[in-house]
C-alpha atoms as a PDB file:
ATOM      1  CA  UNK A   1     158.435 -16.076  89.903  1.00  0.00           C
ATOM      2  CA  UNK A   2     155.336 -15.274  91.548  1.00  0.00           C
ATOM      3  CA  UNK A   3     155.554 -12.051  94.012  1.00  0.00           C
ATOM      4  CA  UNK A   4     154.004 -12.888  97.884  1.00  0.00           C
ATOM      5  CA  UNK A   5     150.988 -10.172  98.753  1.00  0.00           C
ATOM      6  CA  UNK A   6     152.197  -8.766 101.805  1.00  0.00           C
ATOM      7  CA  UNK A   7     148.769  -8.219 103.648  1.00  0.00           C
ATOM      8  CA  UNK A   8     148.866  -5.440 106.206  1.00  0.00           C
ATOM      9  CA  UNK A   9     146.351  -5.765 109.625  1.00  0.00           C
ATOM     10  CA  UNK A  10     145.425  -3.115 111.520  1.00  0.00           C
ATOM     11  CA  UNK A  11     143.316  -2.860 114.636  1.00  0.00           C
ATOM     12  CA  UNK A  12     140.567  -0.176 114.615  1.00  0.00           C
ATOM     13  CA  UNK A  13     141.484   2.131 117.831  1.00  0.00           C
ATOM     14  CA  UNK A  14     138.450   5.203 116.770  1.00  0.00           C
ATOM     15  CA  UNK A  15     135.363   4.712 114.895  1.00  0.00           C
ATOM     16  CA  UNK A  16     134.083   7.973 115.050  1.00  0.00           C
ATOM     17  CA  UNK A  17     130.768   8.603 112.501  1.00  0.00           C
ATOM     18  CA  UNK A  18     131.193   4.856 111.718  1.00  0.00           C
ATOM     19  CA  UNK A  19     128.833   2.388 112.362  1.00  0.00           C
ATOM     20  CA  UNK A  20     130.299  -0.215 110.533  1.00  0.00           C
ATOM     21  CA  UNK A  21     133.694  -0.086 112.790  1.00  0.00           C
ATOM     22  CA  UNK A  22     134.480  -1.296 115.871  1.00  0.00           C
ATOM     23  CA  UNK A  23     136.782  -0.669 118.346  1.00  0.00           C
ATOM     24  CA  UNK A  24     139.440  -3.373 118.914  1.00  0.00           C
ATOM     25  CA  UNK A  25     138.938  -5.304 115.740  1.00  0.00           C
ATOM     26  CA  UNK A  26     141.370  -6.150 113.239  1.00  0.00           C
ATOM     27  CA  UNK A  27     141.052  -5.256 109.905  1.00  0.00           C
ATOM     28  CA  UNK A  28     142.521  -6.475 106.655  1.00  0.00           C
ATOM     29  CA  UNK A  29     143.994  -3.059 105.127  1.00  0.00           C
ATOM     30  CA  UNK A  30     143.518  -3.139 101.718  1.00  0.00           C
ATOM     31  CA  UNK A  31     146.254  -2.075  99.366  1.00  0.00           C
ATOM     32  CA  UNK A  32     145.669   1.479  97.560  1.00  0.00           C
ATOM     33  CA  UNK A  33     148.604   3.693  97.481  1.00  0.00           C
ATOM     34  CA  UNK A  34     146.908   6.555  96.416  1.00  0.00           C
ATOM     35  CA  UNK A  35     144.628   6.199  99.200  1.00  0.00           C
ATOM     36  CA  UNK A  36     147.427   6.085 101.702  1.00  0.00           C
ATOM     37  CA  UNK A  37     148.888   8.534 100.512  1.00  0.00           C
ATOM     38  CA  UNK A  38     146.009  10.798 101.389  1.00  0.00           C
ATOM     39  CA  UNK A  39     145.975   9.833 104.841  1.00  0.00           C
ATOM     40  CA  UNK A  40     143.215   6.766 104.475  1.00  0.00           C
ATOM     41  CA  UNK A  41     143.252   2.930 104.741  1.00  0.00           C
ATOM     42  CA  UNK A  42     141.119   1.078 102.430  1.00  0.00           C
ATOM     43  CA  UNK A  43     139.100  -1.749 105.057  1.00  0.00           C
ATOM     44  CA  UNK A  44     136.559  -3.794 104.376  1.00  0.00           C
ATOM     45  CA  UNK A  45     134.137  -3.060 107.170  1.00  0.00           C
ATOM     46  CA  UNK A  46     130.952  -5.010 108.948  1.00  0.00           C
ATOM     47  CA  UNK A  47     129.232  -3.892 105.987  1.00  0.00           C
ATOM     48  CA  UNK A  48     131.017  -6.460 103.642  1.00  0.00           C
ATOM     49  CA  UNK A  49     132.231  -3.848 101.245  1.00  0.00           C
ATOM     50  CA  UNK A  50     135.599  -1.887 101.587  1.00  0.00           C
ATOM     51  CA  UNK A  51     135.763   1.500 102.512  1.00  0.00           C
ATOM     52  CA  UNK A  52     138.210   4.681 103.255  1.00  0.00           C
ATOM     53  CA  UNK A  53     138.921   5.557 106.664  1.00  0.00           C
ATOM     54  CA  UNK A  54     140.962   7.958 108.502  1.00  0.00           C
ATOM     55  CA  UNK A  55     144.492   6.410 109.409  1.00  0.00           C
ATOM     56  CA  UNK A  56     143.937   7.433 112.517  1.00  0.00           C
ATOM     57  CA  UNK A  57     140.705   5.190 112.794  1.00  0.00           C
ATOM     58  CA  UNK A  58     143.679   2.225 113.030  1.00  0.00           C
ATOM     59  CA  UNK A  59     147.020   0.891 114.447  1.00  0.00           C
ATOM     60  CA  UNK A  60     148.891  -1.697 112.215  1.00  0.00           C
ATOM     61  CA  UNK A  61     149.976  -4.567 113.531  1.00  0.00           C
ATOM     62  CA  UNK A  62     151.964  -7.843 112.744  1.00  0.00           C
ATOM     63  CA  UNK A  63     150.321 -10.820 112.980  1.00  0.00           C
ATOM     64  CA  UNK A  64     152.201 -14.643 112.456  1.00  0.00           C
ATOM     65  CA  UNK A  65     151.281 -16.104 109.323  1.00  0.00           C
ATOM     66  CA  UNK A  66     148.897 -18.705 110.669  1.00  0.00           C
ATOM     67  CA  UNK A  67     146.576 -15.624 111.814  1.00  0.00           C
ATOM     68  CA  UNK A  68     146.498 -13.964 108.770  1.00  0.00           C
ATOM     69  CA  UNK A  69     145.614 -16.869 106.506  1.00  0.00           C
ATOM     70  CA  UNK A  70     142.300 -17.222 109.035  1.00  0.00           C
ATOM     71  CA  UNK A  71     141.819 -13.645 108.876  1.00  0.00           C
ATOM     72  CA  UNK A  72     141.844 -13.239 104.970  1.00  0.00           C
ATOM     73  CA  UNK A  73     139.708 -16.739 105.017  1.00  0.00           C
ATOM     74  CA  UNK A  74     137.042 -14.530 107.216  1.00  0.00           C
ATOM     75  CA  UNK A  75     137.056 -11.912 104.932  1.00  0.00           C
END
């Protein structure tokens, strides 16, 4: 049986020292545990590559399913 990736969003709420954030964007967090654990999300930012940021930088959110399949099709 194949195991669903449960993609987590977040929206970014700071984006201090970042120019590749910005405010009130979602974000497709990236999974890294150890990173997490740290107190960092792994996002892929305007740049195109993904990145460590403060938690704090971001708000997770829910979004229905229909949303997330367009966001990881942006991606």
């Amino acid at each position: 049986m194949k195991k669903e990736i449960q993609n987590k969003f977040a929206v970014c709420i700071e984006n201090k020292d970042s120019d590749d954030l910005e405010i009130r964007k979602i974000y497709l967090v990236i999974p890294d545990k150890e990173a997490e654990s740290e107190g960092y999300f792994r996002v892929v930012d305007e740049s195109g590559e993904d990145y460590l940021y403060p938690q704090s930088y971001f708000v997770l959110i829910q979004l229905p399913h229909e949303a997330q399949n367009a966001m990881r099709v942006s991606q």
